[in-house]
PDB file of N, CA and C in Angstrom:
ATOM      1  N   UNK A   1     -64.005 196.086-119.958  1.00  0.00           N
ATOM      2  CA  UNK A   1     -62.581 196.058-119.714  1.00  0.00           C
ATOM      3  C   UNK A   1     -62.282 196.940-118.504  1.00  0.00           C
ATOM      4  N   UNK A   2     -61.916 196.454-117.661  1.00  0.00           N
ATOM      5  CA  UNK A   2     -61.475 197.158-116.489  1.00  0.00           C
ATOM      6  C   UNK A   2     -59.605 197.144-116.384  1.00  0.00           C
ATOM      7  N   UNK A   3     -59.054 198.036-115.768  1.00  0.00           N
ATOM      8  CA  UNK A   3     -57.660 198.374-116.040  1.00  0.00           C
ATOM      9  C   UNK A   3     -57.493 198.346-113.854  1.00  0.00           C
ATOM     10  N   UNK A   4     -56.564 197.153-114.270  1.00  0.00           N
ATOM     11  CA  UNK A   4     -56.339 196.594-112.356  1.00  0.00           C
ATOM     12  C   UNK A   4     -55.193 197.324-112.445  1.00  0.00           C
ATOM     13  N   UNK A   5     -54.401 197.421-111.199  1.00  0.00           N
ATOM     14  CA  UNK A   5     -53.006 197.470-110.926  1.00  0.00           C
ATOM     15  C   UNK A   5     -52.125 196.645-111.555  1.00  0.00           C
ATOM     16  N   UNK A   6     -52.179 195.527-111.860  1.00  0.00           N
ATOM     17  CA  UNK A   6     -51.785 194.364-112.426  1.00  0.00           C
ATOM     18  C   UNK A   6     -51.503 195.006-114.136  1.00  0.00           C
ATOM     19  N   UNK A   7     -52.534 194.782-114.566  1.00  0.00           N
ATOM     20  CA  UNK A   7     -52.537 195.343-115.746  1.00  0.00           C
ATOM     21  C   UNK A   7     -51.748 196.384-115.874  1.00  0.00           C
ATOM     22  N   UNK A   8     -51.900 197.461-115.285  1.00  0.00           N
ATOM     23  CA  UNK A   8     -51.085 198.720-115.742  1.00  0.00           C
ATOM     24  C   UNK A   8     -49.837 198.547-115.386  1.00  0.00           C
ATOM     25  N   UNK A   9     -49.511 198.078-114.615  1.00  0.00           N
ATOM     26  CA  UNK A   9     -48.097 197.563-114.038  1.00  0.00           C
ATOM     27  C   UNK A   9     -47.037 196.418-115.556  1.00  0.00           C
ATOM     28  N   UNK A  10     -48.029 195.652-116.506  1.00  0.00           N
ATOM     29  CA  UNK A  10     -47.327 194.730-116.706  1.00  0.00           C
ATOM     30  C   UNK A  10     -47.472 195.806-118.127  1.00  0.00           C
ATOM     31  N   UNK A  11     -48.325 196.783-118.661  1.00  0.00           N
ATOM     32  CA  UNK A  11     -48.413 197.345-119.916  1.00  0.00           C
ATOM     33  C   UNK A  11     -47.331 198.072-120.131  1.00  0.00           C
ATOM     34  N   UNK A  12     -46.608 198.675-118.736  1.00  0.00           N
ATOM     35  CA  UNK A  12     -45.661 199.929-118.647  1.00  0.00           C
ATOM     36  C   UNK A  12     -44.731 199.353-118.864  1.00  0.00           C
ATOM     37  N   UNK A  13     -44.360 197.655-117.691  1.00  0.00           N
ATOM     38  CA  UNK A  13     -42.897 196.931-117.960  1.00  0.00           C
ATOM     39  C   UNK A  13     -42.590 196.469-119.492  1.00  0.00           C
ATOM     40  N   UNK A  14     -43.897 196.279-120.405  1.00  0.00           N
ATOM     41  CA  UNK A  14     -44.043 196.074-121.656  1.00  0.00           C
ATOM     42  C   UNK A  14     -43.120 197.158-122.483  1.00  0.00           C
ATOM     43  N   UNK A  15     -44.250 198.262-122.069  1.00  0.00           N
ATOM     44  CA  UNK A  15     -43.489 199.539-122.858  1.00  0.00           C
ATOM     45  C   UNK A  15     -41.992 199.932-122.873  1.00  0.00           C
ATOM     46  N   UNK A  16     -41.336 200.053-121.285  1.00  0.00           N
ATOM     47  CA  UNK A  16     -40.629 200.068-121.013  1.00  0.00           C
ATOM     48  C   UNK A  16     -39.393 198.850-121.572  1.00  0.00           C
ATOM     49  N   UNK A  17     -39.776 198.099-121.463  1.00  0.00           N
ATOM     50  CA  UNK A  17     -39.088 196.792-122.273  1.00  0.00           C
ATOM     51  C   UNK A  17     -38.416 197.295-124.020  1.00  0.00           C
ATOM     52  N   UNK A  18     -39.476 197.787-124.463  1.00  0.00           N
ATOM     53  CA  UNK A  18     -39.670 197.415-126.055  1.00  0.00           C
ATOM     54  C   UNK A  18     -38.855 199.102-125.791  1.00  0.00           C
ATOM     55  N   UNK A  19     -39.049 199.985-125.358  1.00  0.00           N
ATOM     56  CA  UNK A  19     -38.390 201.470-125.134  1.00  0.00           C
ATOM     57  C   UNK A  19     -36.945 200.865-125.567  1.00  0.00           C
ATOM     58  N   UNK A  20     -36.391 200.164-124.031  1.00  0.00           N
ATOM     59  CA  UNK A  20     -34.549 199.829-123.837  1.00  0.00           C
ATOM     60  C   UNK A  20     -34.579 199.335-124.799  1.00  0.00           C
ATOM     61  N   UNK A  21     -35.120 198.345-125.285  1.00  0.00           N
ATOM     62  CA  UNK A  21     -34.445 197.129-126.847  1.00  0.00           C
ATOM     63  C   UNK A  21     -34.081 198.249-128.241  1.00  0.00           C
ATOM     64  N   UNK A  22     -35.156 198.593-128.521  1.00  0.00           N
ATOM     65  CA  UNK A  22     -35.203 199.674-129.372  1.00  0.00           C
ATOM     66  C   UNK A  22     -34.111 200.469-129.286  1.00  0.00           C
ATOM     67  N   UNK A  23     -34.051 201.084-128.226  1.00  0.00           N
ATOM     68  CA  UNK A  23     -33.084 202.261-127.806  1.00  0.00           C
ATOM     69  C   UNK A  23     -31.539 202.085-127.933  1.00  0.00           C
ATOM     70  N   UNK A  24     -31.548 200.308-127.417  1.00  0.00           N
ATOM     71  CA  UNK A  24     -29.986 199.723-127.274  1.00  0.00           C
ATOM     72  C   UNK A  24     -29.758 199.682-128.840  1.00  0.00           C
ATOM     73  N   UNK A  25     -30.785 199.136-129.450  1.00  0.00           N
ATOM     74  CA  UNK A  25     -30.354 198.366-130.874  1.00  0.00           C
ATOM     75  C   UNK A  25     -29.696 199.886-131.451  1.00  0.00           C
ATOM     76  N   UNK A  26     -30.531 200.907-131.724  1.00  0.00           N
ATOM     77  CA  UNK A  26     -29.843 201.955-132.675  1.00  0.00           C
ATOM     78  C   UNK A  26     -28.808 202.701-132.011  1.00  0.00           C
ATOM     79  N   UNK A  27     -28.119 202.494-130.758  1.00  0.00           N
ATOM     80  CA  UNK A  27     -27.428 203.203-130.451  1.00  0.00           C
ATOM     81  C   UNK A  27     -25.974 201.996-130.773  1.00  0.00           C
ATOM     82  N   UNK A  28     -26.380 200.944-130.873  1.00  0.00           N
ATOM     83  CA  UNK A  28     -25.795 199.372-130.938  1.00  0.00           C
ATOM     84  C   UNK A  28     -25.192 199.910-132.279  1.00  0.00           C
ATOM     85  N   UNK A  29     -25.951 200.008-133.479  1.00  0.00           N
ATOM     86  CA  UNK A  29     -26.062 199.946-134.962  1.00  0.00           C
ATOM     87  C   UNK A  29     -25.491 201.399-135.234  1.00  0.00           C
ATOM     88  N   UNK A  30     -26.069 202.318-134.618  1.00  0.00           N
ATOM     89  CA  UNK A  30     -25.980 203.498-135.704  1.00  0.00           C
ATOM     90  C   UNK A  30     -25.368 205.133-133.835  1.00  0.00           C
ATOM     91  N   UNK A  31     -23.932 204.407-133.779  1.00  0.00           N
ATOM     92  CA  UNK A  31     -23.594 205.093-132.802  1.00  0.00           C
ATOM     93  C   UNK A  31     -23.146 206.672-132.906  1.00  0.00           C
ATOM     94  N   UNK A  32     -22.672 206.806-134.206  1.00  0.00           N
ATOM     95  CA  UNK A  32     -22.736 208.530-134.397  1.00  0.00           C
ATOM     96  C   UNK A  32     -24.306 209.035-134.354  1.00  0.00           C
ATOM     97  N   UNK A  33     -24.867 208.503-135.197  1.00  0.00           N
ATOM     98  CA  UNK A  33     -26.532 208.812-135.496  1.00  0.00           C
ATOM     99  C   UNK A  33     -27.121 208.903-133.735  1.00  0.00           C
ATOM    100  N   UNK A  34     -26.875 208.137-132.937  1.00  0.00           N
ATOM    101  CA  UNK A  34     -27.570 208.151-131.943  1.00  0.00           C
ATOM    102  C   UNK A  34     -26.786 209.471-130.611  1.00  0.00           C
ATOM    103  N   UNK A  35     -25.558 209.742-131.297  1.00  0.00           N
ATOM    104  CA  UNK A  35     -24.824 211.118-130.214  1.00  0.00           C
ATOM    105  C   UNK A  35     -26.067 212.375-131.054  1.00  0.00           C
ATOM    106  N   UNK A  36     -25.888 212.510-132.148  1.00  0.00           N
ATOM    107  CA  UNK A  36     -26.791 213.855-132.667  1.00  0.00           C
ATOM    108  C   UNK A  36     -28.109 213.511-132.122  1.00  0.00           C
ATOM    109  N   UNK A  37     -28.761 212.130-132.081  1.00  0.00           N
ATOM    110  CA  UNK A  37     -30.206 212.463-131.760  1.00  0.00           C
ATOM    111  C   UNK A  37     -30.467 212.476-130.177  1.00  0.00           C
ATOM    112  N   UNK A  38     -29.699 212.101-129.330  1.00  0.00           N
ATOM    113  CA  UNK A  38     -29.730 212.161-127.885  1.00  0.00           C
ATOM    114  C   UNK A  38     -29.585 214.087-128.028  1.00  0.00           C
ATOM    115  N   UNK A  39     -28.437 214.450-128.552  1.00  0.00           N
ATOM    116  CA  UNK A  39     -28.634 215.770-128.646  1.00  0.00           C
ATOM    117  C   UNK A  39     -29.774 216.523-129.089  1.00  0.00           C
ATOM    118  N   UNK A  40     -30.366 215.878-130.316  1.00  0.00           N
ATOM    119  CA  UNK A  40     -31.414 216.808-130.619  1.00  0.00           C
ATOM    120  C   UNK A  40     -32.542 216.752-129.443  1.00  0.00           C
ATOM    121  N   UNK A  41     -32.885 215.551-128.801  1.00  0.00           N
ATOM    122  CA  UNK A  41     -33.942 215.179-127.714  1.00  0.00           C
ATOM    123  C   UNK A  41     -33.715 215.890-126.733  1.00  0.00           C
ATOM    124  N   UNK A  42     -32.030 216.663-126.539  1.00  0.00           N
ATOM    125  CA  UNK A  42     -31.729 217.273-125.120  1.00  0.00           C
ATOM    126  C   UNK A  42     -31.942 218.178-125.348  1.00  0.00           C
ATOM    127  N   UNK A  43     -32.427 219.112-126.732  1.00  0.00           N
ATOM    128  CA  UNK A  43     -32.168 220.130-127.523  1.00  0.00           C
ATOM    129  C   UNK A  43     -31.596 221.275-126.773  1.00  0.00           C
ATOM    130  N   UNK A  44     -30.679 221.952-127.596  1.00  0.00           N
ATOM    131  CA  UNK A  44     -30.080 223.382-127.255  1.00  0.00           C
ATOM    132  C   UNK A  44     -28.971 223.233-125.692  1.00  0.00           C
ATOM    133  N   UNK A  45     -28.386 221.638-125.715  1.00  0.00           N
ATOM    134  CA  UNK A  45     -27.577 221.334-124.734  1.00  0.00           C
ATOM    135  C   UNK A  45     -26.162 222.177-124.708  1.00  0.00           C
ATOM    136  N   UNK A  46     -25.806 222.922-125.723  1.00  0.00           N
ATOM    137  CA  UNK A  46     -24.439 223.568-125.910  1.00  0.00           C
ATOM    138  C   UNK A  46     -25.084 224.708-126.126  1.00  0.00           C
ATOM    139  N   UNK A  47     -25.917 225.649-125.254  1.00  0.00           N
ATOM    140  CA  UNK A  47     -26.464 226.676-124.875  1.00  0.00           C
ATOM    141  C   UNK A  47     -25.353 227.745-124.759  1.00  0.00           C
ATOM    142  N   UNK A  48     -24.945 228.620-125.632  1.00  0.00           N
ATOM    143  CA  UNK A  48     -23.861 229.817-125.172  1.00  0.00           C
ATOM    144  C   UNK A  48     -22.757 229.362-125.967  1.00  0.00           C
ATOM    145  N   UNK A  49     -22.519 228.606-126.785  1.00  0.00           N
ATOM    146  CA  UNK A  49     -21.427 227.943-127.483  1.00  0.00           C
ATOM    147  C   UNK A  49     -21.742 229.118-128.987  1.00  0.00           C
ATOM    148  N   UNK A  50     -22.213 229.568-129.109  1.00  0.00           N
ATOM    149  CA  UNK A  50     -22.584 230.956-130.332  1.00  0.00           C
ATOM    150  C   UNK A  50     -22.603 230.547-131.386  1.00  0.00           C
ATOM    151  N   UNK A  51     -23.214 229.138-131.895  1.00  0.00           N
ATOM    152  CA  UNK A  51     -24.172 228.627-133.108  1.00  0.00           C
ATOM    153  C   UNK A  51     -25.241 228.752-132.752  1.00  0.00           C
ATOM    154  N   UNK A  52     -26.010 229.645-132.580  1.00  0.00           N
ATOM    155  CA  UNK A  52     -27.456 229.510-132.540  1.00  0.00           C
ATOM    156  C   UNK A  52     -28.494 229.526-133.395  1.00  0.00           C
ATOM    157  N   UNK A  53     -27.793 229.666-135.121  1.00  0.00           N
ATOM    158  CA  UNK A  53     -28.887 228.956-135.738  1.00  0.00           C
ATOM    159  C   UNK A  53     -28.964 227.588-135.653  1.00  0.00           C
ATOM    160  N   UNK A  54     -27.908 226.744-135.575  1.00  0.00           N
ATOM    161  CA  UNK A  54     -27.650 225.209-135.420  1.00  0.00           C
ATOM    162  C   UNK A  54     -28.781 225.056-134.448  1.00  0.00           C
ATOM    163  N   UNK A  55     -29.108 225.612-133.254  1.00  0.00           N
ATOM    164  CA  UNK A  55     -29.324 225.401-132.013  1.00  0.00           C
ATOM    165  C   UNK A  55     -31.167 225.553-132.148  1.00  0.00           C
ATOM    166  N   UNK A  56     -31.447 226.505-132.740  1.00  0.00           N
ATOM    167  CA  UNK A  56     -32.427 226.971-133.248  1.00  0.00           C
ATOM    168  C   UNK A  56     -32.840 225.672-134.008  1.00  0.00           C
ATOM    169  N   UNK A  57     -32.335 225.183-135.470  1.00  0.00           N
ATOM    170  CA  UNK A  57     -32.825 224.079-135.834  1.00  0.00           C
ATOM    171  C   UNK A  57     -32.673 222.718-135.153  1.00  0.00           C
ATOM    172  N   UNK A  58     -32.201 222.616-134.285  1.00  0.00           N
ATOM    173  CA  UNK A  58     -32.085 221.450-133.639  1.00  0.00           C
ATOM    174  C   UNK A  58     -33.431 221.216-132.821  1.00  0.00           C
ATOM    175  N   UNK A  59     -33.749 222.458-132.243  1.00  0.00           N
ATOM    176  CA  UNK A  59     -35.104 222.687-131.349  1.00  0.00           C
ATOM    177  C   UNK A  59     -36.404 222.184-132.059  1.00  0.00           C
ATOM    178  N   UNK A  60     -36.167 222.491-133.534  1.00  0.00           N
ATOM    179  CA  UNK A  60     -37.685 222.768-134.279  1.00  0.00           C
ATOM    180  C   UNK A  60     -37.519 221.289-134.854  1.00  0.00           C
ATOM    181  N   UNK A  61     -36.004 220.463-135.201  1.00  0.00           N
ATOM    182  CA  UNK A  61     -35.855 219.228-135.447  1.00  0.00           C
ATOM    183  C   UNK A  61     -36.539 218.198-133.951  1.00  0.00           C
ATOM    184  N   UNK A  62     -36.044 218.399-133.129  1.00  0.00           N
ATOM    185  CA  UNK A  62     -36.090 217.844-131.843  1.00  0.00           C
ATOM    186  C   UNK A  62     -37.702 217.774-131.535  1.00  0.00           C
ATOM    187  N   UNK A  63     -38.330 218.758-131.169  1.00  0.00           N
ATOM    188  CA  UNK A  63     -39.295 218.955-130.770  1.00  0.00           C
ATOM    189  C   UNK A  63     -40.620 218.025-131.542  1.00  0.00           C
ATOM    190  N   UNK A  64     -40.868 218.099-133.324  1.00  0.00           N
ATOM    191  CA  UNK A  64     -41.707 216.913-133.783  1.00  0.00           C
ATOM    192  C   UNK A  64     -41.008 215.419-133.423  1.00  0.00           C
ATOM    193  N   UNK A  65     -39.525 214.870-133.655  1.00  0.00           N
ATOM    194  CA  UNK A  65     -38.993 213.547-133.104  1.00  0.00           C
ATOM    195  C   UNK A  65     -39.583 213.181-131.641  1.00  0.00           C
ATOM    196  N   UNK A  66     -39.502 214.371-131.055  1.00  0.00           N
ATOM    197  CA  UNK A  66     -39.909 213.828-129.599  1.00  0.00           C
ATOM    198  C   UNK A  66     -41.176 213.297-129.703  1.00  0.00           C
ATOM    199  N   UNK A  67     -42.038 214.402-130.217  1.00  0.00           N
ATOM    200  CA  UNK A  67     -43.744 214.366-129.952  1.00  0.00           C
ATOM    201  C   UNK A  67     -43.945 212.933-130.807  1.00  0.00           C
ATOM    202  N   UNK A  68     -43.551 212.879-132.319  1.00  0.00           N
ATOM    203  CA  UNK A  68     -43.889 211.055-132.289  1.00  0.00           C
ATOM    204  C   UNK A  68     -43.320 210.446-131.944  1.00  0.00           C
ATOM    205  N   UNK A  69     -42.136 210.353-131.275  1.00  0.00           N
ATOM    206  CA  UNK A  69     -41.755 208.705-130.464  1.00  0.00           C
ATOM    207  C   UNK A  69     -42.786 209.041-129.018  1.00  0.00           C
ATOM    208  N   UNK A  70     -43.326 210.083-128.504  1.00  0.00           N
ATOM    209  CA  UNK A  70     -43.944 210.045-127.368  1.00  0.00           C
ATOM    210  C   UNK A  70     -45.428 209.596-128.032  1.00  0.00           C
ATOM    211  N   UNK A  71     -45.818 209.768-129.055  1.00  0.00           N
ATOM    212  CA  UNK A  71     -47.131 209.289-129.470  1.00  0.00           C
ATOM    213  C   UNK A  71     -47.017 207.811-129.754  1.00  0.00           C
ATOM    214  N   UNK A  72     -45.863 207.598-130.429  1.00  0.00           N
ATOM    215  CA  UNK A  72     -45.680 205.901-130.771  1.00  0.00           C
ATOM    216  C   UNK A  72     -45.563 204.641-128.795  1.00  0.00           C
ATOM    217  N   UNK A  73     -44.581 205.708-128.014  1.00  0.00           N
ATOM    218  CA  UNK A  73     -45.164 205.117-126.948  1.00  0.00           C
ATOM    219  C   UNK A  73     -46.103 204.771-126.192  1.00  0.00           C
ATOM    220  N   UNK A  74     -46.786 206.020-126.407  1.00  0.00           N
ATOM    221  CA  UNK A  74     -48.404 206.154-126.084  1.00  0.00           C
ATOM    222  C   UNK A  74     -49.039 204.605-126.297  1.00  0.00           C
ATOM    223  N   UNK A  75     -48.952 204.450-127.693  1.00  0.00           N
ATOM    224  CA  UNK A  75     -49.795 203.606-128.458  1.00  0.00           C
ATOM    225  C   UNK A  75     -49.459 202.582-128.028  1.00  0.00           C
ATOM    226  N   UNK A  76     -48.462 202.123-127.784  1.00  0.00           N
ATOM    227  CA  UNK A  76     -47.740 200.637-127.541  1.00  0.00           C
ATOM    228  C   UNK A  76     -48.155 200.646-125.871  1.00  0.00           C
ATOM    229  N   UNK A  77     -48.240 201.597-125.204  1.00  0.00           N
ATOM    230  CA  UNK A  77     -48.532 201.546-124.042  1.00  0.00           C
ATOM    231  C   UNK A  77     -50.336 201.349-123.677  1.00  0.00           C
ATOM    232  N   UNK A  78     -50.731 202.148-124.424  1.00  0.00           N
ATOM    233  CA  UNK A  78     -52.224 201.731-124.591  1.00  0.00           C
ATOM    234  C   UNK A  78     -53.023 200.627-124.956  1.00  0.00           C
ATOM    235  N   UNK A  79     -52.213 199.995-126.612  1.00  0.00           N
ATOM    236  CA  UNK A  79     -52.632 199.130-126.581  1.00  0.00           C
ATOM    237  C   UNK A  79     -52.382 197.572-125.624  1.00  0.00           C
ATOM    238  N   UNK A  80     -50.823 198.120-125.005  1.00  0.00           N
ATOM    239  CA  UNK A  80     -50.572 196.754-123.728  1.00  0.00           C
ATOM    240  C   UNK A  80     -51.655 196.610-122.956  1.00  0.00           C
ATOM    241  N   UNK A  81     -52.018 197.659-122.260  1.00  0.00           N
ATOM    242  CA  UNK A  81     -52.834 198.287-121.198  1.00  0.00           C
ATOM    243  C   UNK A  81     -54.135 197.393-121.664  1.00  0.00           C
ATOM    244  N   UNK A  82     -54.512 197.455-122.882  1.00  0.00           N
ATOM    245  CA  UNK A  82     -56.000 196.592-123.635  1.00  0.00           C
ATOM    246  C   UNK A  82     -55.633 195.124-123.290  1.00  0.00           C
ATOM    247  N   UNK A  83     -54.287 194.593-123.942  1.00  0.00           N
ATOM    248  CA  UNK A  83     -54.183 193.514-124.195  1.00  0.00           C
ATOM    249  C   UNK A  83     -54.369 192.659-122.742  1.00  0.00           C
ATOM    250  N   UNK A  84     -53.379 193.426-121.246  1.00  0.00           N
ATOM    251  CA  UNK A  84     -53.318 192.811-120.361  1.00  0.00           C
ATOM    252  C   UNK A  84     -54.571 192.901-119.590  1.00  0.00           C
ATOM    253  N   UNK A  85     -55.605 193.798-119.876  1.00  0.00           N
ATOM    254  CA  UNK A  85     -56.939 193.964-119.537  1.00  0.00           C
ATOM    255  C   UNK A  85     -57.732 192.756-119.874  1.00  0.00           C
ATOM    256  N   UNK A  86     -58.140 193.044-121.057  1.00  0.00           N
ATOM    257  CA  UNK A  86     -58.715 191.493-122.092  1.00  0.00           C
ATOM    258  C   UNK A  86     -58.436 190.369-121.036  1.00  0.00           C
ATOM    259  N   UNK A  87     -56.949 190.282-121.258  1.00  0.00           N
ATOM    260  CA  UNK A  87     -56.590 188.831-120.441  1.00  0.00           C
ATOM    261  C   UNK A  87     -56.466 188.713-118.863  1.00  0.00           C
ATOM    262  N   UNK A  88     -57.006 189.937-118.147  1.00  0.00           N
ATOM    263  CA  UNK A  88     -57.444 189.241-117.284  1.00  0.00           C
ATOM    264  C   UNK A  88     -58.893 188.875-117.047  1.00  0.00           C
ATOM    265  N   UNK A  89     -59.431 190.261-118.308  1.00  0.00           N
ATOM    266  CA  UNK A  89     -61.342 189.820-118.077  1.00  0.00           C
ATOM    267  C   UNK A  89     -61.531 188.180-118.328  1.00  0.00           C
ATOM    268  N   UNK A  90     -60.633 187.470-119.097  1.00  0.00           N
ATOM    269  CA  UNK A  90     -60.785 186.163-119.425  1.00  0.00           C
ATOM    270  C   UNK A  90     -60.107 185.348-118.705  1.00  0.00           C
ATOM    271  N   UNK A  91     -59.161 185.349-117.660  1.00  0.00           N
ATOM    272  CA  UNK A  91     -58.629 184.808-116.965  1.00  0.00           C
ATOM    273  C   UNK A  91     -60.042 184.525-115.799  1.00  0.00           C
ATOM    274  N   UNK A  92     -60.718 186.165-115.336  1.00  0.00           N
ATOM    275  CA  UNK A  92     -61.406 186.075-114.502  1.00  0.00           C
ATOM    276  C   UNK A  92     -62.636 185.467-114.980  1.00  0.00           C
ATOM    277  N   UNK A  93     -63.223 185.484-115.859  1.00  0.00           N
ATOM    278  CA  UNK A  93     -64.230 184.638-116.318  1.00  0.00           C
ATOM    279  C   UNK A  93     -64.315 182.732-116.169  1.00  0.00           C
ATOM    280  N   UNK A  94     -62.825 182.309-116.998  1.00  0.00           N
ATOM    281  CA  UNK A  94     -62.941 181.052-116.455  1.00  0.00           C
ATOM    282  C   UNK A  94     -62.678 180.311-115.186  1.00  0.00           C
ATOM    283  N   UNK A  95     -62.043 181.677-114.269  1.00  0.00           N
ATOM    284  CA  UNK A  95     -61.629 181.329-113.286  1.00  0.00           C
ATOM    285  C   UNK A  95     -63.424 181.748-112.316  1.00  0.00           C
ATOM    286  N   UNK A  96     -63.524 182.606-112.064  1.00  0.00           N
ATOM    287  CA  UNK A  96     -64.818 183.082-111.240  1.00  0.00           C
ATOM    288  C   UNK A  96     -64.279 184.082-110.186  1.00  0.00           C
ATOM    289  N   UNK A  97     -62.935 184.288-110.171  1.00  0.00           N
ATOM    290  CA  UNK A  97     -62.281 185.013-109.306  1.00  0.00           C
ATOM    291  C   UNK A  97     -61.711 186.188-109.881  1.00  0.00           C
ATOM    292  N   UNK A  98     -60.963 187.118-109.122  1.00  0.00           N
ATOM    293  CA  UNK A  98     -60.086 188.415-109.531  1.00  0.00           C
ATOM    294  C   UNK A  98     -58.902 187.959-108.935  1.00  0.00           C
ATOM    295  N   UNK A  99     -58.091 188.097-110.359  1.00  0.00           N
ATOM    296  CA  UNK A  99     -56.609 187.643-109.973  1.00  0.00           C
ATOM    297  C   UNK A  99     -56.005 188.689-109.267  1.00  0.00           C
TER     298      UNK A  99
END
């Protein structure tokens, strides 16, 4: 499996794709839910506002949400990266060329 320009180019527009849909739908569906979690992702955005235990748990909330939606992207990005690989090793096989 070799990883072209091609490939990495179409795994990211993949990722990127399935990111916005995702992103639109729960902010679509669940629009209070999605003001607190843009906040928690910005964490500690009302810096000096003098809740800082709020601010404090928002950080320690924020910080695992981030790390798995950045691992769940990972994955979806990795495995594109395989899928559009695969298909060009087999594109180039029946073809005899590099697309």
């Amino acid at each position: 499996m070799m990883i072209t320009k091609k490939a990495l180019a179409n795994a990211l527009a993949l990722t990127a794709t399935l990111y916005w849909i995702i992103e639109y739908l729960l902010f679509l569906l669940l629009p209070a839910s999605s003001v607190i979690l843009r906040r928690v992702w910005l964490s500690l955005i009302t810096l000096g506002q003098g809740d800082y235990l709020a601010e404090l748990l928002i950080f320690f909330i924020g910080g695992p949400i981030f790390i798995i939606s950045a691992w769940i992207l990972g994955y979806v990005f990795g495995w594109s990266i395989e899928y559009f690989s695969k298909r060009e090793d087999e594109e180039e096989r029946k073809t005899g060329y590099t697309i």
